[in-house]
PDB file of N, CA and C in Angstrom:
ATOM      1  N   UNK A   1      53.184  33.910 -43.404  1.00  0.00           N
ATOM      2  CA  UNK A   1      52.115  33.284 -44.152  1.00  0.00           C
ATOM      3  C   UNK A   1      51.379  34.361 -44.943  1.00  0.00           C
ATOM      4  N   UNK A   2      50.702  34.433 -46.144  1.00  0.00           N
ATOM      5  CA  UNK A   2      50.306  35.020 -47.054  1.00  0.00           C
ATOM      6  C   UNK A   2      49.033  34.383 -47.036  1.00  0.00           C
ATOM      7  N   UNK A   3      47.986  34.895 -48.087  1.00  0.00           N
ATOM      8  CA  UNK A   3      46.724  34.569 -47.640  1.00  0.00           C
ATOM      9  C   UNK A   3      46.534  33.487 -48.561  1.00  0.00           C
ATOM     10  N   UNK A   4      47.410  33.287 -49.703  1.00  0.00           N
ATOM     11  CA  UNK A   4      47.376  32.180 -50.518  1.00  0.00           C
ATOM     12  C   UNK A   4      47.680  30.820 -49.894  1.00  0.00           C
ATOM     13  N   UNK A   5      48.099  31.040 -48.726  1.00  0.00           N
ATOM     14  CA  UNK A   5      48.008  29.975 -47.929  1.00  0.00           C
ATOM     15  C   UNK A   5      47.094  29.244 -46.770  1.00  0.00           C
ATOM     16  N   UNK A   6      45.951  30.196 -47.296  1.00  0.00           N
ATOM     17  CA  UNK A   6      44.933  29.781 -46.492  1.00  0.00           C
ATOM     18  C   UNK A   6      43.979  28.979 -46.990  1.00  0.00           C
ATOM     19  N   UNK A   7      42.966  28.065 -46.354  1.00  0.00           N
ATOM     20  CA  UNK A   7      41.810  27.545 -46.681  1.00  0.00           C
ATOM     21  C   UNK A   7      40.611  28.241 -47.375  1.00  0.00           C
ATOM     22  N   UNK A   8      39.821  27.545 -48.086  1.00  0.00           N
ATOM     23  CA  UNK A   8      39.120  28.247 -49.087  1.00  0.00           C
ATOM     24  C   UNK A   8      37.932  28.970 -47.354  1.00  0.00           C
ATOM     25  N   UNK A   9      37.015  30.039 -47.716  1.00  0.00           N
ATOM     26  CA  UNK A   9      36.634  30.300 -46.828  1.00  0.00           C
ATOM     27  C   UNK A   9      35.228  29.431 -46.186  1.00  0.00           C
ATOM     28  N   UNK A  10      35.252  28.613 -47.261  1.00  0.00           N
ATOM     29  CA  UNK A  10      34.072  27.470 -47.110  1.00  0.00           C
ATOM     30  C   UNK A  10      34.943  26.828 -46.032  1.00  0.00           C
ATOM     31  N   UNK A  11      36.155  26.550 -46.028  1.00  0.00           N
ATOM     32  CA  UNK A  11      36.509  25.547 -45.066  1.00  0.00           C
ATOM     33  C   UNK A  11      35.963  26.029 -43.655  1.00  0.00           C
ATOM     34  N   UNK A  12      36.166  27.126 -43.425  1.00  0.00           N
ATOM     35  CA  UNK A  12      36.355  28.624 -42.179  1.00  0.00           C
ATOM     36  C   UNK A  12      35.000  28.030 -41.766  1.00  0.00           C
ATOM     37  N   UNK A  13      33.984  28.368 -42.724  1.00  0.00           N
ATOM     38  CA  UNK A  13      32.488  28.374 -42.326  1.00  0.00           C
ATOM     39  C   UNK A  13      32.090  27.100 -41.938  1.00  0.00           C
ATOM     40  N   UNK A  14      32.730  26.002 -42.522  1.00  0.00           N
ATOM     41  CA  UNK A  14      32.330  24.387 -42.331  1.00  0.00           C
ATOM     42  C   UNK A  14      33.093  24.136 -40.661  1.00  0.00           C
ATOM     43  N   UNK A  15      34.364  24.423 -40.596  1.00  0.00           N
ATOM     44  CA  UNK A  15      35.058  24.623 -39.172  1.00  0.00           C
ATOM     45  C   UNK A  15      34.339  25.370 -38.095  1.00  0.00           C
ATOM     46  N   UNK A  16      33.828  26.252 -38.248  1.00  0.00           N
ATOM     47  CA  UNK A  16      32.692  27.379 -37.698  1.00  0.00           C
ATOM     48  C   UNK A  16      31.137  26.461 -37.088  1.00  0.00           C
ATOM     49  N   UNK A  17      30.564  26.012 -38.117  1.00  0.00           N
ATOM     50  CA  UNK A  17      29.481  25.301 -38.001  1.00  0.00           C
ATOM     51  C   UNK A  17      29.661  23.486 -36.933  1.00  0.00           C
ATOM     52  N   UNK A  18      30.659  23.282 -36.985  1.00  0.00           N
ATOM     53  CA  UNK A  18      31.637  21.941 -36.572  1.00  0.00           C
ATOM     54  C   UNK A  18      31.433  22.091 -35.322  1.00  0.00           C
ATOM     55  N   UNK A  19      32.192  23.527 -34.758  1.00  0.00           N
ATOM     56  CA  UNK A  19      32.535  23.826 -33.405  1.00  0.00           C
ATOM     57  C   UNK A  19      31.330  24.294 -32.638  1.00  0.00           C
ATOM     58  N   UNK A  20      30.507  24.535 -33.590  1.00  0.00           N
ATOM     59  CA  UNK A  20      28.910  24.876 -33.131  1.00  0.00           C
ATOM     60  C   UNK A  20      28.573  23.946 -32.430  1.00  0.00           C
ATOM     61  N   UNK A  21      28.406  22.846 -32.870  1.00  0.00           N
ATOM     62  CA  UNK A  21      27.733  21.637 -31.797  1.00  0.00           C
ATOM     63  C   UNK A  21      28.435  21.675 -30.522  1.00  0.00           C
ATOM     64  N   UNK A  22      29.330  21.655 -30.042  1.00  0.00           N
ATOM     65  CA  UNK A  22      30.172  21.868 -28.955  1.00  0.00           C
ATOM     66  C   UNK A  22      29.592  22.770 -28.175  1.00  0.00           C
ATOM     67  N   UNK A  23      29.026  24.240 -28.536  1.00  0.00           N
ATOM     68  CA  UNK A  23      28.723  25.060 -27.865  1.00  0.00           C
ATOM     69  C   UNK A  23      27.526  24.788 -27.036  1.00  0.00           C
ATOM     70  N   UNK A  24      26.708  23.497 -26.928  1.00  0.00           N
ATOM     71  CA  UNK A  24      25.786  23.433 -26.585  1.00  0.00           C
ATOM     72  C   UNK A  24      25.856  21.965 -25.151  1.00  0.00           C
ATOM     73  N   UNK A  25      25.457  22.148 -23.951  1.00  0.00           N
ATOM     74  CA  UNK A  25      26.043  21.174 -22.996  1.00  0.00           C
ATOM     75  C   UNK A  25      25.296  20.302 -22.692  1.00  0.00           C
ATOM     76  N   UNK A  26      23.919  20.159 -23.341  1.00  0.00           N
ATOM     77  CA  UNK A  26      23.098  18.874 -23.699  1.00  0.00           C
ATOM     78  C   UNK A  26      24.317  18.245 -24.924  1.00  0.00           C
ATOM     79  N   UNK A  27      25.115  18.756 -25.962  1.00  0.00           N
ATOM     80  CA  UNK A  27      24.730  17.618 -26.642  1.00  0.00           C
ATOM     81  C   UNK A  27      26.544  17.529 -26.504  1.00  0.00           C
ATOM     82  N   UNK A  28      26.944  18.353 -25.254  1.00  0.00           N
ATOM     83  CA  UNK A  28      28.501  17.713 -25.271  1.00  0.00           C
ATOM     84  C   UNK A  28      28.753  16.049 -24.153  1.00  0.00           C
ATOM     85  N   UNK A  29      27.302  16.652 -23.613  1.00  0.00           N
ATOM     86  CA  UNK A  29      26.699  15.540 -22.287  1.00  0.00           C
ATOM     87  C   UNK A  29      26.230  14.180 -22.875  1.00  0.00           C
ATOM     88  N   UNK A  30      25.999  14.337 -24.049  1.00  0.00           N
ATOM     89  CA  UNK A  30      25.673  13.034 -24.944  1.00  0.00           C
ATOM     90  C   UNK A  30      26.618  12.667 -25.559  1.00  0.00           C
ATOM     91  N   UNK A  31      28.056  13.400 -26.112  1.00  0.00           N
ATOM     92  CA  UNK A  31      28.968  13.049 -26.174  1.00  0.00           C
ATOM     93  C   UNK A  31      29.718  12.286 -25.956  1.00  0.00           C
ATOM     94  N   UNK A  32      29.955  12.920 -24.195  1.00  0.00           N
ATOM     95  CA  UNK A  32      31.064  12.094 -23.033  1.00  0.00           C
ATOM     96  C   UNK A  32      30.422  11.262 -23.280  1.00  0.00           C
ATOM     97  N   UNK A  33      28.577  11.032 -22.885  1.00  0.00           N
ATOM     98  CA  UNK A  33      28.311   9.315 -22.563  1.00  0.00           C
ATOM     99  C   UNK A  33      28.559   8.661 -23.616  1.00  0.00           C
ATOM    100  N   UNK A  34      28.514   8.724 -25.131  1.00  0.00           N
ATOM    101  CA  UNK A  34      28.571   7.797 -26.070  1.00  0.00           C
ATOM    102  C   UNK A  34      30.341   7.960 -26.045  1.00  0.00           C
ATOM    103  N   UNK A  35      30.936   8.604 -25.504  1.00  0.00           N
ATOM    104  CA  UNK A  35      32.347   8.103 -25.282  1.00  0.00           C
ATOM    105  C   UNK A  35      32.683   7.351 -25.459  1.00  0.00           C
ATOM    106  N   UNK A  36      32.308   6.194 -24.271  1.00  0.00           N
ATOM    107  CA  UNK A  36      32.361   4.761 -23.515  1.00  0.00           C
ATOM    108  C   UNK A  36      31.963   4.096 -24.969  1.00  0.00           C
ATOM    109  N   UNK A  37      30.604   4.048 -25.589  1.00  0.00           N
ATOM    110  CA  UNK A  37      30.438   3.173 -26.125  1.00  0.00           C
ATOM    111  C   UNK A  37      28.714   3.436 -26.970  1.00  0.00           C
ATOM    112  N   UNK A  38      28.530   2.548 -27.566  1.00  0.00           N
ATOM    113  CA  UNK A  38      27.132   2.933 -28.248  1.00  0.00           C
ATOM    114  C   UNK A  38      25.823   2.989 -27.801  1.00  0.00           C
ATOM    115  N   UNK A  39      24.991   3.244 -27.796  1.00  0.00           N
ATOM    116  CA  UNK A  39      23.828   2.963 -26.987  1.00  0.00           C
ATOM    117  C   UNK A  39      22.437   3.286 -27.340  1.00  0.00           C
ATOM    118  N   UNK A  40      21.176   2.727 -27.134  1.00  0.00           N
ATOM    119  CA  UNK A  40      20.336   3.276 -27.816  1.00  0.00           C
ATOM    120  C   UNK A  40      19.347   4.519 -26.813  1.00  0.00           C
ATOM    121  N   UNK A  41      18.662   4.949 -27.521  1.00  0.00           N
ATOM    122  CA  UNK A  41      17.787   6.387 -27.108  1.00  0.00           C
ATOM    123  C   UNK A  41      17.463   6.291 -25.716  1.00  0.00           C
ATOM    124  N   UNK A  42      16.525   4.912 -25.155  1.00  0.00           N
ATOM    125  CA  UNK A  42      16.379   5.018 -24.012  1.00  0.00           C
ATOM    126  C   UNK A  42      17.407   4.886 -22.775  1.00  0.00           C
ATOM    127  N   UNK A  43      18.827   4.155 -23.432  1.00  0.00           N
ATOM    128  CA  UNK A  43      19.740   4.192 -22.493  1.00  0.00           C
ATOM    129  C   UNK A  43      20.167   5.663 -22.320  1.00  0.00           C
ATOM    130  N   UNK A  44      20.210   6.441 -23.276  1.00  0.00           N
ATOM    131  CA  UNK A  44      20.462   7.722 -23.148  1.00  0.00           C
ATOM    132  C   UNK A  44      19.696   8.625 -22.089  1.00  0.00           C
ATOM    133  N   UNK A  45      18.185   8.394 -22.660  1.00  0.00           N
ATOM    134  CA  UNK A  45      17.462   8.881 -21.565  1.00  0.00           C
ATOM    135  C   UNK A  45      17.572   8.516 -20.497  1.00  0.00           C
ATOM    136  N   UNK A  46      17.729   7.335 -19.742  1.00  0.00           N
ATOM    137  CA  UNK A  46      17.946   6.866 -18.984  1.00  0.00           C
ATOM    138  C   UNK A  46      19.367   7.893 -18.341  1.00  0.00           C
ATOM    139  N   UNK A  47      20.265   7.523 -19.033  1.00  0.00           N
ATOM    140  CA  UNK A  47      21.887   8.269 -17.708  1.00  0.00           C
ATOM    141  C   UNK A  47      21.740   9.485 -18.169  1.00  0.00           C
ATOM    142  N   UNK A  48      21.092  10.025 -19.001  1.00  0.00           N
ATOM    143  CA  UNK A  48      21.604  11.660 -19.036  1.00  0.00           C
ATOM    144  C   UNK A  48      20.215  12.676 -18.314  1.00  0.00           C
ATOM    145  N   UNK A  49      19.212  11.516 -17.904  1.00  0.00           N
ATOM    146  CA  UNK A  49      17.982  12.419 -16.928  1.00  0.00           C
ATOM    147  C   UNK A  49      17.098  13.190 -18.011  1.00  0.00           C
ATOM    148  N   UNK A  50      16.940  13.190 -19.402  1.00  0.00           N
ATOM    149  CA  UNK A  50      16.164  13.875 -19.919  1.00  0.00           C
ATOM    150  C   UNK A  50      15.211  13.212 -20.755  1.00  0.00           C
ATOM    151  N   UNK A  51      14.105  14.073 -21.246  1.00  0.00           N
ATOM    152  CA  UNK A  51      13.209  12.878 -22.275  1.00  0.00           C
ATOM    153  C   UNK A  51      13.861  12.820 -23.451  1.00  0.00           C
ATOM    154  N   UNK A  52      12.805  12.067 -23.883  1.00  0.00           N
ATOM    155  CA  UNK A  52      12.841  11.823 -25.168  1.00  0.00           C
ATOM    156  C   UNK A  52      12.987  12.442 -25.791  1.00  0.00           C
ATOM    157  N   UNK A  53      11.810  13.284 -26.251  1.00  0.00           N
ATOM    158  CA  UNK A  53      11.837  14.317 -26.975  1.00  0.00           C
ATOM    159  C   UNK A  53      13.436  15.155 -26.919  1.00  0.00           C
ATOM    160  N   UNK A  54      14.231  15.333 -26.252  1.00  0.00           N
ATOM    161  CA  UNK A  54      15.187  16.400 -26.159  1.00  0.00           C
ATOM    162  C   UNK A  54      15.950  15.599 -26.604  1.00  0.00           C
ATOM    163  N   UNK A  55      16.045  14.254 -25.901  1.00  0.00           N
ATOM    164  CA  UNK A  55      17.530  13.289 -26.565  1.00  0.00           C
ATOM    165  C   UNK A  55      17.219  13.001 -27.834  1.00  0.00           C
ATOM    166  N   UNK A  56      15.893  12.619 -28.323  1.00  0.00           N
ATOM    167  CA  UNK A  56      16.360  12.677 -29.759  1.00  0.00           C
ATOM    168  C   UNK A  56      16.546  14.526 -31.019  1.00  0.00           C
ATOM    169  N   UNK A  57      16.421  14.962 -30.025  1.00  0.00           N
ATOM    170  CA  UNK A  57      16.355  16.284 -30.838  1.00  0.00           C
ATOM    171  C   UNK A  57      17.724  16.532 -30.768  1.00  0.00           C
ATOM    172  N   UNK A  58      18.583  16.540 -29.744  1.00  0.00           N
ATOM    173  CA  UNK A  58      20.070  16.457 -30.076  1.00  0.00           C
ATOM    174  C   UNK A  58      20.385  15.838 -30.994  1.00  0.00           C
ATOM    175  N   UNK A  59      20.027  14.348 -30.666  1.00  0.00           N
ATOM    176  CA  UNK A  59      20.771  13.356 -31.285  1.00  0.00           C
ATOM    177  C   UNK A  59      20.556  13.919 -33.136  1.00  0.00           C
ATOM    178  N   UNK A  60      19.804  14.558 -33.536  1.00  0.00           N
ATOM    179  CA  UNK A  60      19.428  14.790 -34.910  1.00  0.00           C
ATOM    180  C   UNK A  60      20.082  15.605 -35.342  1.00  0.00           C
ATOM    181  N   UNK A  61      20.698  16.834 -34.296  1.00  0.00           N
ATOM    182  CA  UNK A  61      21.451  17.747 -34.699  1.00  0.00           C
ATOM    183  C   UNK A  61      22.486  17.107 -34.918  1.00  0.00           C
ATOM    184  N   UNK A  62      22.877  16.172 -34.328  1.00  0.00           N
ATOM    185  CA  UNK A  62      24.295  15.575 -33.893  1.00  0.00           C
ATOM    186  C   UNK A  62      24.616  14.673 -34.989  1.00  0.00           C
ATOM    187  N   UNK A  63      23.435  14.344 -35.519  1.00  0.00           N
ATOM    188  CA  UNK A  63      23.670  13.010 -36.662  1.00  0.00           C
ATOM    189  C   UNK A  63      23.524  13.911 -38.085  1.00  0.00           C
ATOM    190  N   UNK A  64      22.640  15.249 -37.848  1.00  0.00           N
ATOM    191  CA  UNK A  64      22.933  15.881 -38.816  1.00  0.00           C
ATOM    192  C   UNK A  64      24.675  16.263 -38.944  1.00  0.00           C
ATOM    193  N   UNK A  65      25.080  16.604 -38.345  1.00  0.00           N
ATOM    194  CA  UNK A  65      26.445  17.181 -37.805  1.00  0.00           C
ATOM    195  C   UNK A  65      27.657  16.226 -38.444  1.00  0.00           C
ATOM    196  N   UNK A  66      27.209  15.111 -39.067  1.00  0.00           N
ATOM    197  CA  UNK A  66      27.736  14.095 -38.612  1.00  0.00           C
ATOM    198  C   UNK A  66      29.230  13.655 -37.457  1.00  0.00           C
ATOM    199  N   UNK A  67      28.183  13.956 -36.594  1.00  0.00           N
ATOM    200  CA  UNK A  67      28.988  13.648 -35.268  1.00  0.00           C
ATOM    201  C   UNK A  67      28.682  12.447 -34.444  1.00  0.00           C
ATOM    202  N   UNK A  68      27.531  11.746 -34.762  1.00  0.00           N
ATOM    203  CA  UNK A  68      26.982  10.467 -34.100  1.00  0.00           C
ATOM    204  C   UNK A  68      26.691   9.733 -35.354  1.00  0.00           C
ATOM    205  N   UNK A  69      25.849   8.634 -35.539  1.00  0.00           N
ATOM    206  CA  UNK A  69      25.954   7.340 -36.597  1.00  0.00           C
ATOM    207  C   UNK A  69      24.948   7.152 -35.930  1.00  0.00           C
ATOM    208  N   UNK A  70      24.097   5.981 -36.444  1.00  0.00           N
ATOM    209  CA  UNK A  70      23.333   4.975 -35.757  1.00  0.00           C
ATOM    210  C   UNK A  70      23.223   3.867 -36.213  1.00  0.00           C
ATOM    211  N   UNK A  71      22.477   2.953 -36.167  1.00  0.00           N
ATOM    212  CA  UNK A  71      22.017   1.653 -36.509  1.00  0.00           C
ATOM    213  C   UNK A  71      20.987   1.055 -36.404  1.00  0.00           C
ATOM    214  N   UNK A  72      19.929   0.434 -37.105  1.00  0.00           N
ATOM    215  CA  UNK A  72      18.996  -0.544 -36.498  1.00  0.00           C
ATOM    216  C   UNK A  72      19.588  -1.641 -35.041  1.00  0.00           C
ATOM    217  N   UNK A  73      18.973  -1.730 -34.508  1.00  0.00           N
ATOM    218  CA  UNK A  73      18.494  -3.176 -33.843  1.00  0.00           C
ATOM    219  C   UNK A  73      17.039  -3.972 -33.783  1.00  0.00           C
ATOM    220  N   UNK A  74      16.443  -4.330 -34.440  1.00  0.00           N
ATOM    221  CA  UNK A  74      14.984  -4.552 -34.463  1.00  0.00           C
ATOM    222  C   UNK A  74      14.302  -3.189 -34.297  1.00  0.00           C
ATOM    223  N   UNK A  75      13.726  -3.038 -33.216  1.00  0.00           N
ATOM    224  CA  UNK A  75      13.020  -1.223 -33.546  1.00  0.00           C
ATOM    225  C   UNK A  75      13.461  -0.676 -32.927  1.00  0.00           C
ATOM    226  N   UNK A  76      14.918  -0.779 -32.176  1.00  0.00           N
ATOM    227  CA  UNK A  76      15.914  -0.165 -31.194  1.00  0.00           C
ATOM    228  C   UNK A  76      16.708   0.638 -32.092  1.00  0.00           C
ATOM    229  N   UNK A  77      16.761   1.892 -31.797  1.00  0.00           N
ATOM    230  CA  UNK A  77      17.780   2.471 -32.962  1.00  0.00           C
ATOM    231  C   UNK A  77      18.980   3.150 -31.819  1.00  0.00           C
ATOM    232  N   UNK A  78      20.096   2.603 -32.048  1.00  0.00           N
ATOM    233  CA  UNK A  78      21.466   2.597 -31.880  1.00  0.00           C
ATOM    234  C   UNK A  78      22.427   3.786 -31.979  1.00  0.00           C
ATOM    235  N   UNK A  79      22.821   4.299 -30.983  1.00  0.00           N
ATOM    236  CA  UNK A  79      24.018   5.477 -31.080  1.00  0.00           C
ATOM    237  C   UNK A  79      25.096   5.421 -30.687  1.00  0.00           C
ATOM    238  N   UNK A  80      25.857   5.764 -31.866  1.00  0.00           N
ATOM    239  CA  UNK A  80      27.360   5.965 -31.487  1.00  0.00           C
ATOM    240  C   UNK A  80      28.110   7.237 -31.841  1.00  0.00           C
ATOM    241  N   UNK A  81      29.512   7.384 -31.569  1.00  0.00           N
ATOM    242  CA  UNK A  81      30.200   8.528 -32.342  1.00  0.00           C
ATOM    243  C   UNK A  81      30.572   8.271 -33.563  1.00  0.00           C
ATOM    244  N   UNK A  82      30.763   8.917 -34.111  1.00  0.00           N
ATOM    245  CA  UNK A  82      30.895   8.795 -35.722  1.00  0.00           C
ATOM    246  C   UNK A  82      32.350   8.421 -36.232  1.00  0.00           C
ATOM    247  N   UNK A  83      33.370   8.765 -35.470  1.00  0.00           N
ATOM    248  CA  UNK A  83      34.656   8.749 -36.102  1.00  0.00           C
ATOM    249  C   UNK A  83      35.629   9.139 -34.828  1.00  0.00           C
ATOM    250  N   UNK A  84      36.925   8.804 -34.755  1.00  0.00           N
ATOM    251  CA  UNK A  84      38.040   8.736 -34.008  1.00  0.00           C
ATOM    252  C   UNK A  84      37.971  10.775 -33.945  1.00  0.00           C
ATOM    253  N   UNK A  85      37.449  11.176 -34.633  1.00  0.00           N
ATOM    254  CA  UNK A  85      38.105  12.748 -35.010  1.00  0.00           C
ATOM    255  C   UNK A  85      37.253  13.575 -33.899  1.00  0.00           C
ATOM    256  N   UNK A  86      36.093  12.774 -33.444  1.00  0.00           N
ATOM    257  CA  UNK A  86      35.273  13.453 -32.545  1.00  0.00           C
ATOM    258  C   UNK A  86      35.626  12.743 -31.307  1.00  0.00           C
ATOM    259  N   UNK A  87      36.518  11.431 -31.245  1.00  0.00           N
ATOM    260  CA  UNK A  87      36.732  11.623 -29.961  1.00  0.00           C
ATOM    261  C   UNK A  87      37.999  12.242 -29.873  1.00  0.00           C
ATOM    262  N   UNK A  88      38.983  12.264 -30.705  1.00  0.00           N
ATOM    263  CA  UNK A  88      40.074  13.695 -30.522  1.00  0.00           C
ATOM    264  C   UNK A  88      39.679  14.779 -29.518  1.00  0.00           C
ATOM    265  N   UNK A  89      38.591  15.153 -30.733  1.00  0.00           N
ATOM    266  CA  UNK A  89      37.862  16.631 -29.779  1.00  0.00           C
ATOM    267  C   UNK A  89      37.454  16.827 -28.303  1.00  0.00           C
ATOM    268  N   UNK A  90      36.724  15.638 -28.008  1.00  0.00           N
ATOM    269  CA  UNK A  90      36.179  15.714 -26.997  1.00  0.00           C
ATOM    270  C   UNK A  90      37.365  15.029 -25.739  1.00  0.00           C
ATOM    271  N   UNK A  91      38.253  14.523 -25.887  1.00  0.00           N
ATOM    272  CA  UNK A  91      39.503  13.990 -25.413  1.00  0.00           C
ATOM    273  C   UNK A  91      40.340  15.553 -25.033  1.00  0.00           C
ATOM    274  N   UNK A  92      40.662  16.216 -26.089  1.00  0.00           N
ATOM    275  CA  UNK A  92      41.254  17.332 -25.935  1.00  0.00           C
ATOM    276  C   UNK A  92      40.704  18.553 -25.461  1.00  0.00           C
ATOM    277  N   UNK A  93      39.387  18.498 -25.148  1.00  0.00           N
ATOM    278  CA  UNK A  93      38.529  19.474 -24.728  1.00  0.00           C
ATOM    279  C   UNK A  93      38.418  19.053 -23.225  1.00  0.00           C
ATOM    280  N   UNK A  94      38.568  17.608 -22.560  1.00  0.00           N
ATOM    281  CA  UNK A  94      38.367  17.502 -21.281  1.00  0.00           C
ATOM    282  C   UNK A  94      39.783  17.774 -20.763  1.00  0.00           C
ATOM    283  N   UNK A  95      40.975  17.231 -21.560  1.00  0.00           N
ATOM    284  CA  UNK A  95      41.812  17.359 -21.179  1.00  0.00           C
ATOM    285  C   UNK A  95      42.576  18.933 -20.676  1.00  0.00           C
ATOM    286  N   UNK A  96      41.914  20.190 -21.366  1.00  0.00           N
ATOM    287  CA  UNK A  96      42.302  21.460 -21.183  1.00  0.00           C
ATOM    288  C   UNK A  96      41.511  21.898 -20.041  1.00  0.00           C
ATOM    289  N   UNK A  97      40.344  21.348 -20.023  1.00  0.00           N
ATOM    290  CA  UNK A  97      39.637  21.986 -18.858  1.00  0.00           C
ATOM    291  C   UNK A  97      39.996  21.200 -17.415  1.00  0.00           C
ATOM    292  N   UNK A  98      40.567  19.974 -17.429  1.00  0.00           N
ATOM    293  CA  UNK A  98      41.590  19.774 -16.494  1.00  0.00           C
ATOM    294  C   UNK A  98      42.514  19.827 -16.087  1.00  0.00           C
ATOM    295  N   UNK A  99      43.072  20.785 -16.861  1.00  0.00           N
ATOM    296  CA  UNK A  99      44.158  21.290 -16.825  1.00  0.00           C
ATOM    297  C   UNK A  99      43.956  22.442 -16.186  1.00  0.00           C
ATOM    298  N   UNK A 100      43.105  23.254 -16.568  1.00  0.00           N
ATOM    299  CA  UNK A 100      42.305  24.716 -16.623  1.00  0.00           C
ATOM    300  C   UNK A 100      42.212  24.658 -14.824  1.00  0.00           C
ATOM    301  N   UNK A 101      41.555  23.362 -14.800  1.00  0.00           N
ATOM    302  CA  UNK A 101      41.104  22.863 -13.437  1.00  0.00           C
ATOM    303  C   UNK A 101      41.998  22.635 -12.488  1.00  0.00           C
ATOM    304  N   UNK A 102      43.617  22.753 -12.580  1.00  0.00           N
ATOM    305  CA  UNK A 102      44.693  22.098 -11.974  1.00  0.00           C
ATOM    306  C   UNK A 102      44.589  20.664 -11.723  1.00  0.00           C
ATOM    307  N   UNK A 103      43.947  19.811 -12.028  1.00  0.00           N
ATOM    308  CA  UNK A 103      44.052  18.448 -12.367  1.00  0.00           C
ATOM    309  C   UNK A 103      44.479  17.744 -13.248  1.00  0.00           C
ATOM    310  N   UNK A 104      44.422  16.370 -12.759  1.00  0.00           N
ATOM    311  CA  UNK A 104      45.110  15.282 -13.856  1.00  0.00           C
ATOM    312  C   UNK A 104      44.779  15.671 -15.098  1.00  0.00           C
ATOM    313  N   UNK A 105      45.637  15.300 -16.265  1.00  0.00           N
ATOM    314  CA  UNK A 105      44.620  15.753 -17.536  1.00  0.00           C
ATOM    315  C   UNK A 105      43.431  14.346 -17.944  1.00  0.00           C
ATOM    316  N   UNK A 106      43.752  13.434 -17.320  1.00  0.00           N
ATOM    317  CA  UNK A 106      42.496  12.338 -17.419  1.00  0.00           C
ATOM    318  C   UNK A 106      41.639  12.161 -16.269  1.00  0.00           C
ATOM    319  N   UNK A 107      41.457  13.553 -15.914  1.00  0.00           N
ATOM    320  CA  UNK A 107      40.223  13.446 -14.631  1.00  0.00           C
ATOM    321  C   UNK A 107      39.369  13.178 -15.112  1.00  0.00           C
ATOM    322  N   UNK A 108      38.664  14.200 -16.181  1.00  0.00           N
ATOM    323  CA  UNK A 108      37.143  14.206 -16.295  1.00  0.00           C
ATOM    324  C   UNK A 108      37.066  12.843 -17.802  1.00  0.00           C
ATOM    325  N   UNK A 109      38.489  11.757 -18.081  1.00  0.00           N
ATOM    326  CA  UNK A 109      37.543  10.913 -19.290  1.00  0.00           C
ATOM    327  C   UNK A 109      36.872  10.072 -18.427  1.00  0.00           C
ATOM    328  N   UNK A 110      35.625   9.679 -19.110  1.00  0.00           N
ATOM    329  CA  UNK A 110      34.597   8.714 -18.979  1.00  0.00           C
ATOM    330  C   UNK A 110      35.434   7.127 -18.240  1.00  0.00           C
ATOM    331  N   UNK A 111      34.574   6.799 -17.063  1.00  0.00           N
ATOM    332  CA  UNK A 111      34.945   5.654 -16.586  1.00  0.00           C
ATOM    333  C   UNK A 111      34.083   4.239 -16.979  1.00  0.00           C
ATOM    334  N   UNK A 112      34.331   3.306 -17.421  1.00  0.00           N
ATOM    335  CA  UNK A 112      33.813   2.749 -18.042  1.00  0.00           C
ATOM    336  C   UNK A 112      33.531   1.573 -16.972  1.00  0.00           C
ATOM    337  N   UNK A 113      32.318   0.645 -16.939  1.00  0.00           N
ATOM    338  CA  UNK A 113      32.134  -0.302 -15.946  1.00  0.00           C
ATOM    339  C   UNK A 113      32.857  -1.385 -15.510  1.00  0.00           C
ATOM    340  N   UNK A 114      33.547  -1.833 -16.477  1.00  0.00           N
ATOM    341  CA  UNK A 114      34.548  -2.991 -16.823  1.00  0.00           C
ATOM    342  C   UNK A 114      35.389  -2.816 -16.212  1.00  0.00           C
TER     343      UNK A 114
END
């Protein structure tokens, strides 16, 4: 490979900044839970044990990021993941560390109530 075959270096830095959110285990913990499915702020607060203030301060990085979405519901505002590409990530990120772990590679996905 030659370097003419590489990505412009904006890509590098945009890939760089991407993997940033990841580095942080509040907002990979908001992740897994919106895994399952969408939910709004206080359900968040609610299963992930933290306030407000912090869950929505993720959630802003995260929606800055665009890595989450939201929605109205009357004055309920709504979270989800943004796209199939972030649950790739987070699919393939549990799956190595259960591996890492000598376990199943679908130990650690999200169990859903149903």
């Amino acid at each position: 490979m030659d370097k003419t075959n590489l990505p412009s270096e904006e890509v590098f830095y945009d890939m760089a900044d991407f993997f940033k959110m990841f580095g942080d285990a509040s907002r990979i913990k908001m992740l897994y839970t919106l895994y399952t499915g969408e939910m709004s702020v206080s359900e968040l607060v609610n299963v992930l044990d933290m306030n407000q203030s912090a869950v929505s301060h993720q959630l802003r990085i995260l929606r800055q990021s665009d890595l989450v979405k939201f929605r109205k519901d009357g004055k309920a505002v709504i979270y989800s993941i943004d796209d199939s590409h972030v649950f790739s990530v987070l699919e393939q990120g549990l799956k190595h560390i259960a591996h890492k772990n000598g376990l199943e590679e679908n130990e650690y996905e999200p169990k859903t109530d149903s």
